[in-house]
Each structure stands twice: as structure tokens, then as C-alpha cells.
N, C-alpha and C. Protein backbone atom coordinates (compact mmCIF):
# COMPACT_ATOMS: atom_id res chain seq x y z
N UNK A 1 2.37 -2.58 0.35
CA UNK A 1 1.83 -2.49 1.69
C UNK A 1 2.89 -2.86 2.73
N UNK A 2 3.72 -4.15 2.25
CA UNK A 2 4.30 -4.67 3.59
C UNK A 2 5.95 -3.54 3.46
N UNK A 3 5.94 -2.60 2.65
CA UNK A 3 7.22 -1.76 2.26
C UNK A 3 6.85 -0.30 3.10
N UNK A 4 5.43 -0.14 3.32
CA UNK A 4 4.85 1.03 4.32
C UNK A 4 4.90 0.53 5.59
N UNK A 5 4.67 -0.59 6.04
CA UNK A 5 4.35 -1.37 7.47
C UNK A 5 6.26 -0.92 7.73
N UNK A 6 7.42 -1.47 6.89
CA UNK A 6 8.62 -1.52 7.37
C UNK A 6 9.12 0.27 7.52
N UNK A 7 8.83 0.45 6.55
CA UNK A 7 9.22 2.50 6.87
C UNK A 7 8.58 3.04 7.70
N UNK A 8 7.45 2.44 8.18
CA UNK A 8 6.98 3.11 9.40
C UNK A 8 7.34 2.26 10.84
N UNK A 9 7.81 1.58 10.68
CA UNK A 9 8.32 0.78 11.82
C UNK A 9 9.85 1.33 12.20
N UNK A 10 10.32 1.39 10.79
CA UNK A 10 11.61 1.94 11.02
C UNK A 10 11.82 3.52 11.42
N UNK A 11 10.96 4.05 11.39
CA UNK A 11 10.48 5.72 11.52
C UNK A 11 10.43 5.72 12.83
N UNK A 12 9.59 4.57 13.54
CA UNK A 12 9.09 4.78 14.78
C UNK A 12 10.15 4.26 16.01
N UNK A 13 11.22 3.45 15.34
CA UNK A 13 12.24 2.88 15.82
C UNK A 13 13.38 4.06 16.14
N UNK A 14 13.43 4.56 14.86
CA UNK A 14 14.38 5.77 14.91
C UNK A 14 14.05 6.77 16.47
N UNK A 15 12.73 7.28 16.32
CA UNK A 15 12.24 8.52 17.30
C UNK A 15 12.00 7.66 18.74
N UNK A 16 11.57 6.40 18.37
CA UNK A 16 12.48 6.08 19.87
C UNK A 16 13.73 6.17 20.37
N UNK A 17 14.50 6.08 19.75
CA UNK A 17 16.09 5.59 20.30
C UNK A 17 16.86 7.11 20.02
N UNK A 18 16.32 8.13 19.37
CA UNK A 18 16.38 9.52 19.31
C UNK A 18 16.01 10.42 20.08
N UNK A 19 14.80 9.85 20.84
CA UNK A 19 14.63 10.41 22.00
C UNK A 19 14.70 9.85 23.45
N UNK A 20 15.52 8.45 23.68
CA UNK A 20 15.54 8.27 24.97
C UNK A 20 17.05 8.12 25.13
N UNK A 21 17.98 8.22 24.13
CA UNK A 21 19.20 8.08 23.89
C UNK A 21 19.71 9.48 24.88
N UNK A 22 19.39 10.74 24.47
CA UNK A 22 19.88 12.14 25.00
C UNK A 22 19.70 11.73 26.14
N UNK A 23 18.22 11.75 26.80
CA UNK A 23 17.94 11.53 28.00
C UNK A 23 18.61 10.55 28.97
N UNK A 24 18.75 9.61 28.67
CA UNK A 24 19.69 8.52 29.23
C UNK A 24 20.65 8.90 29.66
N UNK A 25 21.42 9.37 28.77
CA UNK A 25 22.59 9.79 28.99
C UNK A 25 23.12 11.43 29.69
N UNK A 26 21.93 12.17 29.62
CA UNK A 26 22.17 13.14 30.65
C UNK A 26 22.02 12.70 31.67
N UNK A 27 20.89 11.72 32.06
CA UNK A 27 20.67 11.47 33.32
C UNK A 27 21.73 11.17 34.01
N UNK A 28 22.78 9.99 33.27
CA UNK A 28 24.25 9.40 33.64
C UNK A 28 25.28 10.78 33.96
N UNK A 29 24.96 11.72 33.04
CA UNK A 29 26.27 12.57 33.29
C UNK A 29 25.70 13.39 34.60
N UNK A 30 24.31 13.71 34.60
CA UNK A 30 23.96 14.51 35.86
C UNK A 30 24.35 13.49 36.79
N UNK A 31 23.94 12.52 37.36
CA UNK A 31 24.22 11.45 38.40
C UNK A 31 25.63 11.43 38.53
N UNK A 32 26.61 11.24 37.76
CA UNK A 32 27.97 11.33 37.80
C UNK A 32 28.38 12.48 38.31
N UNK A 33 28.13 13.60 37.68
CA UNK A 33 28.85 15.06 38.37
C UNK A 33 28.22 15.27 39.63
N UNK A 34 26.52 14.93 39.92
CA UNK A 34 26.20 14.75 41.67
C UNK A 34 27.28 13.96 42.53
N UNK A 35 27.14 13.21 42.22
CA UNK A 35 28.30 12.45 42.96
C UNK A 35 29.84 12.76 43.42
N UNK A 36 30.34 13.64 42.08
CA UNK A 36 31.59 14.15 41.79
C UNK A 36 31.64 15.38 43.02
N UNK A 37 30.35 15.80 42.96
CA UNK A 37 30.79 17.34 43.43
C UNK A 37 30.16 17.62 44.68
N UNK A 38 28.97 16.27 44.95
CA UNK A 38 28.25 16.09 46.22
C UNK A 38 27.42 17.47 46.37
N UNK A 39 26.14 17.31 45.09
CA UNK A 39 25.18 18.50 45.16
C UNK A 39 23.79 18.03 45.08
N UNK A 40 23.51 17.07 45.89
CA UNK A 40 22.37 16.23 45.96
C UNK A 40 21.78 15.58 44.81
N UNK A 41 21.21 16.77 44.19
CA UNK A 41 20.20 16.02 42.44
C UNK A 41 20.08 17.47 41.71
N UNK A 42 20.96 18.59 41.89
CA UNK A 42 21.36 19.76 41.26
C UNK A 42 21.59 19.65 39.78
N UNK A 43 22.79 18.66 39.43
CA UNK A 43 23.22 18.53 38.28
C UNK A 43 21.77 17.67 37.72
N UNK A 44 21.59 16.88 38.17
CA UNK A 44 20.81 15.41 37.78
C UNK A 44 19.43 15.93 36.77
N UNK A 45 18.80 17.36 37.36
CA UNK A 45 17.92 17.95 37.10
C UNK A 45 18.08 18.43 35.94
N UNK A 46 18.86 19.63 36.27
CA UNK A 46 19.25 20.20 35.07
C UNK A 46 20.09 19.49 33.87
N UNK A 47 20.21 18.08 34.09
CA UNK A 47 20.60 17.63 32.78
C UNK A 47 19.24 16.65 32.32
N UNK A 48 18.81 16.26 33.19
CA UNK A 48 17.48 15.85 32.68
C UNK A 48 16.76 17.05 31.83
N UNK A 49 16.91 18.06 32.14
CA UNK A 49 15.84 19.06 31.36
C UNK A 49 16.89 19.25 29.87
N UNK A 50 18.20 19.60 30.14
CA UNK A 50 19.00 19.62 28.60
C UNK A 50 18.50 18.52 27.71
N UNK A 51 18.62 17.15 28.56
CA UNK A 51 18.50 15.95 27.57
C UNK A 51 16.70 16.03 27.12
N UNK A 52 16.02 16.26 27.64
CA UNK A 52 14.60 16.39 27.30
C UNK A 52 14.24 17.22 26.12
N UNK A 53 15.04 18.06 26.18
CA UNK A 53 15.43 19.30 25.09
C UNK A 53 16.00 19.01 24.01
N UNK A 54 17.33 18.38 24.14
CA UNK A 54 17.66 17.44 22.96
C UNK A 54 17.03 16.72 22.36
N UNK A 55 16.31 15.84 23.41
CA UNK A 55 15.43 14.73 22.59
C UNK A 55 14.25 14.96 21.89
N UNK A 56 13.69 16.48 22.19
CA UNK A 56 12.25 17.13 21.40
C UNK A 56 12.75 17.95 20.81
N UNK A 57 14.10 17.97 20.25
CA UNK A 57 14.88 19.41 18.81
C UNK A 57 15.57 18.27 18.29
N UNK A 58 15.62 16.94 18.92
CA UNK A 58 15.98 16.38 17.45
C UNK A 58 14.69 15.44 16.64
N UNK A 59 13.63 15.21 17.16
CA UNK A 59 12.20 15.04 17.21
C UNK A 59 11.57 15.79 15.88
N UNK A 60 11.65 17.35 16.28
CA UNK A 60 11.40 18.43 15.41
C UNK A 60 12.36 18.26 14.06
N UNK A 61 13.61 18.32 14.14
CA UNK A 61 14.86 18.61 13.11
C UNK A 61 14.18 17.07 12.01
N UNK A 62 14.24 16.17 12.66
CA UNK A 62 13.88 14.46 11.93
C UNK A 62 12.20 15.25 11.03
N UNK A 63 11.19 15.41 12.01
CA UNK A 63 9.96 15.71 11.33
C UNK A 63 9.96 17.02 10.23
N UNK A 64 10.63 17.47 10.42
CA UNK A 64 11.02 19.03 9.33
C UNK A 64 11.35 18.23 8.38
N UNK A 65 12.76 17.94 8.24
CA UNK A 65 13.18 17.35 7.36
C UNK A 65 12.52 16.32 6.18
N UNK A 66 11.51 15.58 7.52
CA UNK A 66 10.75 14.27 6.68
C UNK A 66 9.73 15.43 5.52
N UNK A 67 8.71 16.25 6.18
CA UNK A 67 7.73 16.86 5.78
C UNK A 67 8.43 17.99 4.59
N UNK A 68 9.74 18.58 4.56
CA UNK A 68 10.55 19.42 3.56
C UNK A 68 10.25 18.22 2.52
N UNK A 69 11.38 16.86 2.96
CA UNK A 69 11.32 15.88 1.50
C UNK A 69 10.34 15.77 0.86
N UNK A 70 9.26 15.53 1.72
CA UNK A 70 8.00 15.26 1.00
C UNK A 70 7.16 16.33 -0.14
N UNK A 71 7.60 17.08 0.41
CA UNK A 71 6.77 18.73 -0.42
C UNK A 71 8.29 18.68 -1.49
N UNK A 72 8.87 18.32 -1.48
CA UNK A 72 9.75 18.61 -2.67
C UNK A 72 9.32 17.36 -3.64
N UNK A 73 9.38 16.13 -3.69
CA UNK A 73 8.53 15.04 -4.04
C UNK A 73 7.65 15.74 -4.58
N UNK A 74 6.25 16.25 -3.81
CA UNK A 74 5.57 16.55 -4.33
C UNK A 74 5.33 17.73 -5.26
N UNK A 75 6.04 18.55 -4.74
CA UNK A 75 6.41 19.45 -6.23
C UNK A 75 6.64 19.11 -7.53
N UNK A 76 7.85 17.89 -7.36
CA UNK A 76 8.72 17.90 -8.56
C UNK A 76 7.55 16.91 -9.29
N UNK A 77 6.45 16.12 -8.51
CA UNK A 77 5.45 15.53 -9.47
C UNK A 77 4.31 16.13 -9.66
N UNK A 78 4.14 17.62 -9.22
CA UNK A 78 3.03 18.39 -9.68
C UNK A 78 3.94 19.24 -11.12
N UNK A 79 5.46 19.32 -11.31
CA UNK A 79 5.69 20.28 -12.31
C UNK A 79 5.85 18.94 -13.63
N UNK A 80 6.20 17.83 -13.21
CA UNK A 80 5.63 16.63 -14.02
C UNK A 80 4.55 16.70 -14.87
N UNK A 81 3.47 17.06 -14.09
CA UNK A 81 2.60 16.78 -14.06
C UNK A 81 1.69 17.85 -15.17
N UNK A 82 2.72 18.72 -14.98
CA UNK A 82 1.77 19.94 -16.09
C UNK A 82 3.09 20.51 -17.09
N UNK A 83 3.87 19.42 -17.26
CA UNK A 83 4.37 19.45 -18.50
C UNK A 83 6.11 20.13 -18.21
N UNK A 84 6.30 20.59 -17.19
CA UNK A 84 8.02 21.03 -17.22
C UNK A 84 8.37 20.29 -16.67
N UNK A 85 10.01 20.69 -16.45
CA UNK A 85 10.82 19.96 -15.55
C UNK A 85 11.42 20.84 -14.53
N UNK A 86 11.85 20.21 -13.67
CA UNK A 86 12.51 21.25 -12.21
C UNK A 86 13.51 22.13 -13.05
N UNK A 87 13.97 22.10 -14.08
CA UNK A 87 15.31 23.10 -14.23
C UNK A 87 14.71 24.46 -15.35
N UNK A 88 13.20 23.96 -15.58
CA UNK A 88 12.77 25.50 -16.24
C UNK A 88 12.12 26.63 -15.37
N UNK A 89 12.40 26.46 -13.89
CA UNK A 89 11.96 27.37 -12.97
C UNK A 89 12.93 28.69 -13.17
């Protein structure tokens, strides 16, 4: 139980700091090049929307991945399960 409480804490830790990390930091580079190039909140915008983008395709890429592992897991203990092994496919 207390080994599910920590992988899901750590899951939820990850997709925080995965998704406010991009954002943060576009915001900095938009604010910086406003400044640089004196275009009010031009840049600022449009890097807010890149980093928003980043931060919900790497969101997706993390949850694919998790939900792929899992169906392979569960494969390899359903062919367990009825007597082969993964290499007589």
C-alpha cells in the first residue's frame, strides 16, 4: 500500500514540474525578447501558447508511455498465464 501512495506521489510530482517547467520558462524567454525588441506582450503570448503546448505533448508522451508499459505487463502475464512465453509468438 504505502509503495502505491509513493508511485503515485511521485507520478504526480513528475506532471507537475513537467508541466509548469516549459511554461515558466517561455514565459521568461517571451518577456526577455519583449523587452529586447520593445513589442509590448507579442513575443510573451506566443511563447506562452508554445510552452502550454509543450507542457500538454509532454503530459500525453509520459501518459502513452505509462499506459503502452502497462498493456505490455499485461500481456506478458496473460501469455503466462495460458501456458507460453513471449518468444513463441
Amino acid at each position: 500500500m504505502r509503495k502505491d501512495i509513493m508511485k503515485a506521489l511521485a507520478m504526480l510530482t513528475q506532471v507537475g514540474i513537467s508541466m509548469i517547467v516549459p511554461i515558466f520558462l517561455c514565459v521568461w524567454v517571451g518577456k526577455a525578447l519583449d523587452k529586447a525588441f520593445d513589442t509590448g506582450v507579442l513575443f510573451l503570448l506566443v511563447f506562452i501558447v508554445l510552452g502550454v503546448g509543450a507542457a500538454f505533448r509532454t503530459l500525453y508522451m509520459m501518459t502513452v508511455f505509462k499506459y503502452k508499459k502497462k498493456a505490455e505487463e499485461e500481456q506478458k502475464r496473460l501469455d503466462m498465464f495460458k501456458g507460453r512465453s513471449s518468444d513463441e509468438k
